[in-house]
C-alpha atoms as a PDB file:
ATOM      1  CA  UNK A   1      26.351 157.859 151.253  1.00  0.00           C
ATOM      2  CA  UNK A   2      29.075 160.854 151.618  1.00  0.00           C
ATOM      3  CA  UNK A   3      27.731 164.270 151.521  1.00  0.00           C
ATOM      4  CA  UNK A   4      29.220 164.286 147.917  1.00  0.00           C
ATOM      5  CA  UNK A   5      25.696 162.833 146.842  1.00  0.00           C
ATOM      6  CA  UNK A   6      22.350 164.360 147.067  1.00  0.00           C
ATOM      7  CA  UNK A   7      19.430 162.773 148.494  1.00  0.00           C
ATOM      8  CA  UNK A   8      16.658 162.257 145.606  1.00  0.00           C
ATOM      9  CA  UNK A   9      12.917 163.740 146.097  1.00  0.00           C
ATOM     10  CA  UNK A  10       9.826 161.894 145.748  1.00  0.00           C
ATOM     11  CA  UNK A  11       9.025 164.477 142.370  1.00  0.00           C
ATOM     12  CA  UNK A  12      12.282 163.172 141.101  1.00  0.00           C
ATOM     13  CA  UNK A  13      10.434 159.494 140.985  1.00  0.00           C
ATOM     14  CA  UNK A  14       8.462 158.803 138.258  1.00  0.00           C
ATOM     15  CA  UNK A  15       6.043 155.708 138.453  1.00  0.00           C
ATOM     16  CA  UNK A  16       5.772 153.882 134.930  1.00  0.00           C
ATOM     17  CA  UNK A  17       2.858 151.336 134.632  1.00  0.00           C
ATOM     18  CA  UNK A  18       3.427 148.316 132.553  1.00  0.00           C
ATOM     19  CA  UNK A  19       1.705 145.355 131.407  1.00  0.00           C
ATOM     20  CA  UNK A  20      -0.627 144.644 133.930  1.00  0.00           C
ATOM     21  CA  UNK A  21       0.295 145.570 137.594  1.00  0.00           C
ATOM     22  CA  UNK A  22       3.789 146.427 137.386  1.00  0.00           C
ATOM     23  CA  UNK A  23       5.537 149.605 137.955  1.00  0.00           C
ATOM     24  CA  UNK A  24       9.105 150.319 136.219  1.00  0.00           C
ATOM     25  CA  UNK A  25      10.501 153.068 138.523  1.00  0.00           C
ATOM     26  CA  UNK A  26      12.038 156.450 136.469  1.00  0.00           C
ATOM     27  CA  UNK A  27      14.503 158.356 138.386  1.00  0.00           C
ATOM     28  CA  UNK A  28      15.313 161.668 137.152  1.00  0.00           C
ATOM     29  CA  UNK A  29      17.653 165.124 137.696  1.00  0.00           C
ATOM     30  CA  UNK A  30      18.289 167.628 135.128  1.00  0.00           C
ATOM     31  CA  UNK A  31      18.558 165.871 131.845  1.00  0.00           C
ATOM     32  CA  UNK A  32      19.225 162.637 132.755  1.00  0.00           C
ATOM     33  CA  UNK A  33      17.481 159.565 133.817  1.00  0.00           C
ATOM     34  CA  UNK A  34      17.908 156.004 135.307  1.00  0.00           C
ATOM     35  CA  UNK A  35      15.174 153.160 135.609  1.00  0.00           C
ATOM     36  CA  UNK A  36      14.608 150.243 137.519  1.00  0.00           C
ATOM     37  CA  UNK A  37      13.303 146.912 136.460  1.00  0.00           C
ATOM     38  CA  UNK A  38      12.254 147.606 132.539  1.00  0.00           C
ATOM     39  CA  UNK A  39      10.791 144.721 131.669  1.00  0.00           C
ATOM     40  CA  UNK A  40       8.811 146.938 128.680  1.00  0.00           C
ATOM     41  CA  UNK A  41      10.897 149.255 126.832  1.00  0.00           C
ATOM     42  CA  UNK A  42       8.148 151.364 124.678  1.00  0.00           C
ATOM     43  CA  UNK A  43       7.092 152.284 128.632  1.00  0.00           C
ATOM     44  CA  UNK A  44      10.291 153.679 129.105  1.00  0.00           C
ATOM     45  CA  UNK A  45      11.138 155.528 125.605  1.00  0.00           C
ATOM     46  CA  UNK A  46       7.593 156.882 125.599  1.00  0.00           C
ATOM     47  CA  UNK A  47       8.367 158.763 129.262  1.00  0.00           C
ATOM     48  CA  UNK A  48      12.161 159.763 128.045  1.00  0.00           C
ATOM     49  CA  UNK A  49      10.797 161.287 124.911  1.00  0.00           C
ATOM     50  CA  UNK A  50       7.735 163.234 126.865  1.00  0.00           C
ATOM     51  CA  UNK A  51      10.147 164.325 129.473  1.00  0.00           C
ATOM     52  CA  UNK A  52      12.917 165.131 127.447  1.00  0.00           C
ATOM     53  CA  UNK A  53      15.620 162.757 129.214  1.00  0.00           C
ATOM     54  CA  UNK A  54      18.723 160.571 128.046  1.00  0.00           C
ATOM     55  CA  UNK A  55      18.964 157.100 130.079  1.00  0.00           C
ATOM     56  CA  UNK A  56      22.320 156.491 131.492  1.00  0.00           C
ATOM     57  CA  UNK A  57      21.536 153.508 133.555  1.00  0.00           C
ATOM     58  CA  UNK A  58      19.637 150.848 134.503  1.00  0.00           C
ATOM     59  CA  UNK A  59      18.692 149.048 138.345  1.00  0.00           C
ATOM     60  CA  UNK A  60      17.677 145.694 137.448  1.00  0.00           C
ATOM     61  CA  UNK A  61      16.538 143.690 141.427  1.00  0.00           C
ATOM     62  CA  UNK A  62      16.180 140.217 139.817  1.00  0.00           C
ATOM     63  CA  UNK A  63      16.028 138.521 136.946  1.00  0.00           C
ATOM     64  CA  UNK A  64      12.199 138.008 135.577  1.00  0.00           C
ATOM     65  CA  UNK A  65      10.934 138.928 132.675  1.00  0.00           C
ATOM     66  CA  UNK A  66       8.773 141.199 133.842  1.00  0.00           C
ATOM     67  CA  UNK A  67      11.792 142.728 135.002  1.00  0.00           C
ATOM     68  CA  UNK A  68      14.071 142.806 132.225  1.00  0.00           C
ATOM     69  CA  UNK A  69      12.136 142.279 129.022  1.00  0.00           C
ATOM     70  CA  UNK A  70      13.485 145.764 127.944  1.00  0.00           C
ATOM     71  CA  UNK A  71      16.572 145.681 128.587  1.00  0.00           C
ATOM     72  CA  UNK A  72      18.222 144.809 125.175  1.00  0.00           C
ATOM     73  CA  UNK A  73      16.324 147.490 123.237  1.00  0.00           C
ATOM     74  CA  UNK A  74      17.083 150.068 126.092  1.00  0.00           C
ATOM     75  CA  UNK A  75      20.454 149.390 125.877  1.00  0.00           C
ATOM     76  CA  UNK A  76      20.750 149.301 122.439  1.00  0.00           C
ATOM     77  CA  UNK A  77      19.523 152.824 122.076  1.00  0.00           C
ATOM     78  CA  UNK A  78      21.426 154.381 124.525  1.00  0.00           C
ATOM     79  CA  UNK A  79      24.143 152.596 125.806  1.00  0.00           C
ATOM     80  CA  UNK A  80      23.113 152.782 129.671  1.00  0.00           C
ATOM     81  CA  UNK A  81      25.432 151.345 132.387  1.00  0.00           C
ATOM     82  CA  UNK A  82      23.498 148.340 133.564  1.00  0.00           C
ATOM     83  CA  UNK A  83      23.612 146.721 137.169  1.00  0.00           C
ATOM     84  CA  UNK A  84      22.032 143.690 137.774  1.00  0.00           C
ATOM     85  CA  UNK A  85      22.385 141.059 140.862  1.00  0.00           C
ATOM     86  CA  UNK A  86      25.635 139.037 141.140  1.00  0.00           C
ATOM     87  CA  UNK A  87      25.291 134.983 140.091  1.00  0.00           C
ATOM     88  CA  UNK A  88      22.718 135.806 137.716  1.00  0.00           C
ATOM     89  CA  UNK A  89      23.633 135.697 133.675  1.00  0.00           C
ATOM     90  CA  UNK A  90      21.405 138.412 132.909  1.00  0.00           C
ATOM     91  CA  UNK A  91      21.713 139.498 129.525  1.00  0.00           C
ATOM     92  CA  UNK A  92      23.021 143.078 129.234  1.00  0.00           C
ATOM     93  CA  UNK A  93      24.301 143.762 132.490  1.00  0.00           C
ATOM     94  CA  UNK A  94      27.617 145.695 132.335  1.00  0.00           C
ATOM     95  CA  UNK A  95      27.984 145.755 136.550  1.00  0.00           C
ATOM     96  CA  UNK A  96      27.294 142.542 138.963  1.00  0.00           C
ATOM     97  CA  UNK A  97      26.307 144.101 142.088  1.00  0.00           C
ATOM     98  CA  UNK A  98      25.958 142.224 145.379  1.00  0.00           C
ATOM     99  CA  UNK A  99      25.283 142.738 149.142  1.00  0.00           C
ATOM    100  CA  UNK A 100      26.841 145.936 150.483  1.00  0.00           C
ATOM    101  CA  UNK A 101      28.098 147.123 147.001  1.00  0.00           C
ATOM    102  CA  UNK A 102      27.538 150.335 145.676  1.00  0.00           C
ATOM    103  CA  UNK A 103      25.948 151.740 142.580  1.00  0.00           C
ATOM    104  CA  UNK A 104      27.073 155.210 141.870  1.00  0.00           C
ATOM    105  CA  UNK A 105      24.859 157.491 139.501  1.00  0.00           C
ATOM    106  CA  UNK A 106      27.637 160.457 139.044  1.00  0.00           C
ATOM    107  CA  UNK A 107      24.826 162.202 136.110  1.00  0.00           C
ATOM    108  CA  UNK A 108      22.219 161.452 138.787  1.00  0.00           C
ATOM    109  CA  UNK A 109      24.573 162.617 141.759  1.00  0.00           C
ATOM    110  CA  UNK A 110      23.296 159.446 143.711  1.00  0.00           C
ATOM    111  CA  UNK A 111      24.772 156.746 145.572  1.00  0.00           C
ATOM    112  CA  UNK A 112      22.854 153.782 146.512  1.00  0.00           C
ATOM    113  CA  UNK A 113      23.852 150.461 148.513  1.00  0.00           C
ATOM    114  CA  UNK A 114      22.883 147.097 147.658  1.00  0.00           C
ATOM    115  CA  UNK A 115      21.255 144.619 149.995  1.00  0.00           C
ATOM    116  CA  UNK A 116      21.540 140.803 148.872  1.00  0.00           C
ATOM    117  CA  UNK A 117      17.500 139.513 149.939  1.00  0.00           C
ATOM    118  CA  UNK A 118      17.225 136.561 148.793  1.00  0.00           C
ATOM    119  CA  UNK A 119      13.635 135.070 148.790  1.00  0.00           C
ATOM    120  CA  UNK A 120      11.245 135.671 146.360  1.00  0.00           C
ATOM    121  CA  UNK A 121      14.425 134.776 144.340  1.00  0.00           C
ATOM    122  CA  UNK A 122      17.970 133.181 145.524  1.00  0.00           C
ATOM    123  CA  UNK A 123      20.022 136.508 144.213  1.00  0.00           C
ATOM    124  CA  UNK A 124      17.178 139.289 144.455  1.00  0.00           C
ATOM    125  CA  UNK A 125      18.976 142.462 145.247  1.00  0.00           C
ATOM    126  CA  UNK A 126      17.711 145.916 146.420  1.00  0.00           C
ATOM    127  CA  UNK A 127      19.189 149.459 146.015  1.00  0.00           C
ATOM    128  CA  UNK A 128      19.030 151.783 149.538  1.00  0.00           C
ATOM    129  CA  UNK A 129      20.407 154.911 149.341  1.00  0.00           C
ATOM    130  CA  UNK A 130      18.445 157.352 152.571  1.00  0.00           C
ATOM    131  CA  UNK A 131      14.846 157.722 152.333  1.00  0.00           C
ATOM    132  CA  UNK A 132      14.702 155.427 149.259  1.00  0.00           C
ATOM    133  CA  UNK A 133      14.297 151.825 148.858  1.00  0.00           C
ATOM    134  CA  UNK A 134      13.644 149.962 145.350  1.00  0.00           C
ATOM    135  CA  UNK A 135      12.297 146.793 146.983  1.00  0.00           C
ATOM    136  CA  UNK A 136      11.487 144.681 143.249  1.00  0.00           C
ATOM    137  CA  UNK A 137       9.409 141.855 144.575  1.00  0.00           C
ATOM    138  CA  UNK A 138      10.682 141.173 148.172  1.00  0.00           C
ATOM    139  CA  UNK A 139       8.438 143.616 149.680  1.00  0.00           C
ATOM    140  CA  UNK A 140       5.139 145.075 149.173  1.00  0.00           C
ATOM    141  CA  UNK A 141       2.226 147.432 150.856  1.00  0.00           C
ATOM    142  CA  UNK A 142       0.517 144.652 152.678  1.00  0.00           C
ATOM    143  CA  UNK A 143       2.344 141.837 151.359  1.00  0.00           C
ATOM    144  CA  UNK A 144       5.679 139.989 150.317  1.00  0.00           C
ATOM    145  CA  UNK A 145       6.885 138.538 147.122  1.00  0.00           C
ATOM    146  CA  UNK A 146       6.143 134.693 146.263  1.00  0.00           C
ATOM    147  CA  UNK A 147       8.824 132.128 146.710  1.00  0.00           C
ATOM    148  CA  UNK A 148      10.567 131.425 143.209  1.00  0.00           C
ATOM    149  CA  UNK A 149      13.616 129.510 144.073  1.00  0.00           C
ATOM    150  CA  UNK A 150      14.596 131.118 147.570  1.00  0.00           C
ATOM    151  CA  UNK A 151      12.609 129.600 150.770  1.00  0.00           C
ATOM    152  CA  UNK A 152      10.730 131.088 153.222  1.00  0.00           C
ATOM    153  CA  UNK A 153      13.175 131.168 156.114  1.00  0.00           C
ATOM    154  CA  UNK A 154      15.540 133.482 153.604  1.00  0.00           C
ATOM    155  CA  UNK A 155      12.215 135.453 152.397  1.00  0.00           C
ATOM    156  CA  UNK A 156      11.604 136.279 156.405  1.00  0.00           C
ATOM    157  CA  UNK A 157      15.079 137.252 157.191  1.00  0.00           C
ATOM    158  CA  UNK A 158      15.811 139.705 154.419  1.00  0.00           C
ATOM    159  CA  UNK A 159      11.883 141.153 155.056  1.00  0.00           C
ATOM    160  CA  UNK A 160      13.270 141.671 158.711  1.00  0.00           C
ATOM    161  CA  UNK A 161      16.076 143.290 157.650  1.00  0.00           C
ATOM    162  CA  UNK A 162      14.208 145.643 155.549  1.00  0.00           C
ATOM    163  CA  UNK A 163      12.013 146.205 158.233  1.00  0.00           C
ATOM    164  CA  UNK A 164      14.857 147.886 160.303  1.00  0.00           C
ATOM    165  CA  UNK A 165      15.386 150.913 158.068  1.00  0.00           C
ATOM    166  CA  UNK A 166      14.355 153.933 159.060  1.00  0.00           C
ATOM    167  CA  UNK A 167      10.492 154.565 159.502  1.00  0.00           C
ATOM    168  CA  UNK A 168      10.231 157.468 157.235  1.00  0.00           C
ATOM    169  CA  UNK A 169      11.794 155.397 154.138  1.00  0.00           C
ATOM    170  CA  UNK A 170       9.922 155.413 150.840  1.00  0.00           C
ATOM    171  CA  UNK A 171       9.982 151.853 149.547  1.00  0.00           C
ATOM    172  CA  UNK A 172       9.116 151.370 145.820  1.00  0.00           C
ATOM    173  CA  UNK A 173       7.828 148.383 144.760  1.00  0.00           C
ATOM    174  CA  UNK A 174       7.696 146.867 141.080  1.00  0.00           C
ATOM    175  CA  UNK A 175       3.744 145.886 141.740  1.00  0.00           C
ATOM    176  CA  UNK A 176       0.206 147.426 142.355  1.00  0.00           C
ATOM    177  CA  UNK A 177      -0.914 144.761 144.566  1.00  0.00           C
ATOM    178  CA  UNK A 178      -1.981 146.379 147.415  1.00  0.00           C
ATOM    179  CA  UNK A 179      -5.625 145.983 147.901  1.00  0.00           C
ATOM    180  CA  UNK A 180      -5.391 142.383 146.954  1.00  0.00           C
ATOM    181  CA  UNK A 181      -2.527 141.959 149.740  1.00  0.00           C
ATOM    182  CA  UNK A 182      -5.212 144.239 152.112  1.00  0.00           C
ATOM    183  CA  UNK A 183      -7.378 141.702 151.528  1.00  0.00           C
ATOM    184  CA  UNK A 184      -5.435 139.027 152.742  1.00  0.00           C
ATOM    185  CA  UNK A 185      -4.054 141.230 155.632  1.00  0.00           C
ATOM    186  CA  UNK A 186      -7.672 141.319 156.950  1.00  0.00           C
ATOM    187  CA  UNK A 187      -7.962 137.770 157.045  1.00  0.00           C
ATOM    188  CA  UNK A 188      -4.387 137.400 158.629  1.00  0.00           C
ATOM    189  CA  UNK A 189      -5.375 139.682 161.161  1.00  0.00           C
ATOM    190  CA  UNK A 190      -9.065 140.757 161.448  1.00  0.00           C
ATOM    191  CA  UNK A 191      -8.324 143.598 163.957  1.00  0.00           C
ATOM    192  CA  UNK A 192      -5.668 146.393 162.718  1.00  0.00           C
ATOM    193  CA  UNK A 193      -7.271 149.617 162.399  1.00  0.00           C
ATOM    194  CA  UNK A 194      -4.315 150.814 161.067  1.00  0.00           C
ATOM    195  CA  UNK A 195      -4.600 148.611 158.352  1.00  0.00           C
ATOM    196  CA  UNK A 196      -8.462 149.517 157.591  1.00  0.00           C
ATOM    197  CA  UNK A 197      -7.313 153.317 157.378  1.00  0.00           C
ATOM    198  CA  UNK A 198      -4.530 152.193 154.828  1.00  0.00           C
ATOM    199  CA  UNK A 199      -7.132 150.335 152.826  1.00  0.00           C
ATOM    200  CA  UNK A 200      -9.618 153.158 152.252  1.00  0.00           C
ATOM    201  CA  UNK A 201      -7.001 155.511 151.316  1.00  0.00           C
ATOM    202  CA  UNK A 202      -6.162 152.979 149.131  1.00  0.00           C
ATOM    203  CA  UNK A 203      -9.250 152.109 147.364  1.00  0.00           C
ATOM    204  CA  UNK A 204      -9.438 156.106 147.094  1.00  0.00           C
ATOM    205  CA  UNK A 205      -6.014 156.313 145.331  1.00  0.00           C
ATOM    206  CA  UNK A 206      -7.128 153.494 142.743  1.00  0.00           C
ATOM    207  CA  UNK A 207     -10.386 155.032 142.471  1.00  0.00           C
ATOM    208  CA  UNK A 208      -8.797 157.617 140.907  1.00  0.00           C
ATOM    209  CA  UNK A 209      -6.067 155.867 139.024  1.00  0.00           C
ATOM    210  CA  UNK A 210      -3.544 156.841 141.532  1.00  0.00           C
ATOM    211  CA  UNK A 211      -0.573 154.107 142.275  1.00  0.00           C
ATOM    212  CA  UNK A 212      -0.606 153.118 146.200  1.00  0.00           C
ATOM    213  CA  UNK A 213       3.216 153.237 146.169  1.00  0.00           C
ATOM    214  CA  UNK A 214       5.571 153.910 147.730  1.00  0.00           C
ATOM    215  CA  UNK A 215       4.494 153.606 150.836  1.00  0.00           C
ATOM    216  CA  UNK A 216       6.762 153.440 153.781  1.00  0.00           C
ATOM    217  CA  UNK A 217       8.659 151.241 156.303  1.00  0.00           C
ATOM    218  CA  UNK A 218       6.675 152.350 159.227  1.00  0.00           C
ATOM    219  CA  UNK A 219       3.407 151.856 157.608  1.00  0.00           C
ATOM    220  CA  UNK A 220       4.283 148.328 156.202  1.00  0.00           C
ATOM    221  CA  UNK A 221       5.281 147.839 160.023  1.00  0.00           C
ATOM    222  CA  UNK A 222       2.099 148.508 161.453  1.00  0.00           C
ATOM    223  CA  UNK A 223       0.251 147.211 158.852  1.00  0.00           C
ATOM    224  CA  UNK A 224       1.910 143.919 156.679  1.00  0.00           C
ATOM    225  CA  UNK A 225       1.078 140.840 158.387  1.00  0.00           C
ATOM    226  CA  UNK A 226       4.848 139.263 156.744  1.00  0.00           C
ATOM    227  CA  UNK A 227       6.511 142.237 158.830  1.00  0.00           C
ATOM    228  CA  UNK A 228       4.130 141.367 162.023  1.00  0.00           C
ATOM    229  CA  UNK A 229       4.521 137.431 162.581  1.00  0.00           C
ATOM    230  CA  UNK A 230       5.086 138.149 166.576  1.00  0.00           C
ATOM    231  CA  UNK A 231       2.178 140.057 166.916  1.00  0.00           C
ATOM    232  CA  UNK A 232      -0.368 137.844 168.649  1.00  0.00           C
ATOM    233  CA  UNK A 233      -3.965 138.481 167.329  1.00  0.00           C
ATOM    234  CA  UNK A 234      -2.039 137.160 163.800  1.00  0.00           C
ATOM    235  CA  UNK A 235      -0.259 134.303 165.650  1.00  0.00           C
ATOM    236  CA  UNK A 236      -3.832 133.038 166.631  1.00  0.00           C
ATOM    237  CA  UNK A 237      -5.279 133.269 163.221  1.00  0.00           C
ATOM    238  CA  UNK A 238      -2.526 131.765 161.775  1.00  0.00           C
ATOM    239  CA  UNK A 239      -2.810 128.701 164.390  1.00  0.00           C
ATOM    240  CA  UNK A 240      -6.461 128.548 163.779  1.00  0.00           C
ATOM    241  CA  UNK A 241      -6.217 128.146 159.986  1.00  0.00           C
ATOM    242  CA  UNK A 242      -3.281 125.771 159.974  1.00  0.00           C
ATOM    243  CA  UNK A 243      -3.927 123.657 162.906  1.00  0.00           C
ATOM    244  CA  UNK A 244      -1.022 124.162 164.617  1.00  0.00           C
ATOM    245  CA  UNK A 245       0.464 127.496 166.319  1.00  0.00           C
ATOM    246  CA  UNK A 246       3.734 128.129 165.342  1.00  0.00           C
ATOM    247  CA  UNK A 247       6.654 128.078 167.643  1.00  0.00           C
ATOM    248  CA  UNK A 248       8.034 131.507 166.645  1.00  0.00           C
ATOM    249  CA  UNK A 249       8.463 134.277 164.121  1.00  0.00           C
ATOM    250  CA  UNK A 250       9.890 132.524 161.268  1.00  0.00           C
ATOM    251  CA  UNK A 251       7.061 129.344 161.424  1.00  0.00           C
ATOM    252  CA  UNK A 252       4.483 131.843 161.735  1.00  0.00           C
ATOM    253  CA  UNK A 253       5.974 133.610 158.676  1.00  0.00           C
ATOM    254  CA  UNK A 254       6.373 129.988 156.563  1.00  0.00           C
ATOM    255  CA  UNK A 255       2.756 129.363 157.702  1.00  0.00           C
ATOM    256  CA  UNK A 256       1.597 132.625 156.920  1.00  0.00           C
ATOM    257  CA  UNK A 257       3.130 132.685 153.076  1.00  0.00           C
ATOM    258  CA  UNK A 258       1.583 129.143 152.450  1.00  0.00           C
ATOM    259  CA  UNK A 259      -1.846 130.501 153.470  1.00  0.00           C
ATOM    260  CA  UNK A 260      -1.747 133.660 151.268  1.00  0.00           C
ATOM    261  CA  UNK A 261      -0.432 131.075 148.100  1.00  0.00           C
ATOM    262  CA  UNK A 262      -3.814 129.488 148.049  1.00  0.00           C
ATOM    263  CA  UNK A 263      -6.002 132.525 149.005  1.00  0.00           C
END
């Protein structure tokens, strides 16, 4: 990013719940607005109309239809620029973005970079631009997407990758899952107390209808057993369930994503 382009503030980040446990991100400044993943469009008019903002584009990670169930009627109304991840024929997309690209919002005076992750899905993309990352479903407080056509060894790699961005990030992911991943986590790895002060602030935030996003990279660090396959007290849970310890990071992960499928 050049210092032509403004870093965005948290306030300027509207969370949008829809359908059950999904969150279609609203980015705002002045008049003008962009979203990411809209996979319900009446979500999305109803917050343009109450905050009095014209959509000029639209961040789309993957191609589910959670994800992009409103795009057609979004982009119908309003004729947003549309950016979607390269070898995908998503309907509506105006701009195939792919790793290191770069998706300029000149109304929004943002810049962000795409990262190619490929896991949960073969050509899941994510949009960086500093102190911001708009993870989809590759990465989640306390947890990691499912593997839908990509395979685990990818899913580990790009989740390492994210891992190396700077602590302070704010990554915002497309589901309230936390305390279920929590749950898991505690299994994973029985002693974090990191973890167990996440969790209570947590259950407080849902308590009172609060999202638990974003959170942050150096949280999910200390605290996401996908991000913390080296640390030992997980290796040795993970041997114990499976049978077998694994022989490094990436087995432990494989092992580790299996488990959580069935729990």
């Amino acid at each position: 990013m050049d210092d032509q382009h403004s870093k965005i503030r948290s306030a300027d980040i509207i969370a949008l719940p829809a359908f059950r446990d999904n969150y279609i991100w609203l980015l705002r400044r002045g008049p003008w607005a962009a979203v990411v993943d809209p996979g319900d469009a009446s979500v999305v008019e109803a917050a343009l109309q109450e905050h009095g903002l014209q959509l000029v584009a639209i961040l789309l990670t993957h191609h589910h239809d959670d994800h992009i169930g409103g795009v057609a009627e979004l982009a119908a109304r309003h004729h947003p620029a549309v950016f979607g991840p390269a070898g995908e024929n998503i309907p509506g997309v105006t701009r195939s973005v792919g790793e290191g690209g770069e998706v300029v919002l000149h109304a929004l005076d943002l810049r962000f970079t795409v990262f190619a992750i490929p896991g949960h899905t073969t050509t899941h993309i994510a949009y960086h631009t500093p102190g911001v990352l708009f993870a989809g479903d590759t990465l989640f407080s306390a947890g990691c997407g499912r593997l839908f056509g990509g395979t685990a060894a990818q899913l580990h790699t790009s989740l390492q990758r994210l891992a190396q961005l700077p602590g302070d990030t704010a990554v915002y992911s497309a589901h309230e899952y936390t305390l279920a991943n929590l749950a898991f986590a505690r299994a994973a790895e029985p002693v974090n107390p990191a973890r167990d002060v996440w969790l209570a602030e947590c259950e407080a935030l849902r308590a009172a209808g609060r999202p638990t996003l974003p959170t942050t990279i150096a949280r999910e660090r200390s605290i996401n057993p996908f991000l913390r396959t080296d640390a030992p007290g997980l290796i040795d849970t993970v041997a114990t369930h499976s049978g077998q310890r694994p022989a490094n990071s990436a087995e432990c992960f494989a092992a580790l994503r299996r488990w959580k499928d069935v729990f």
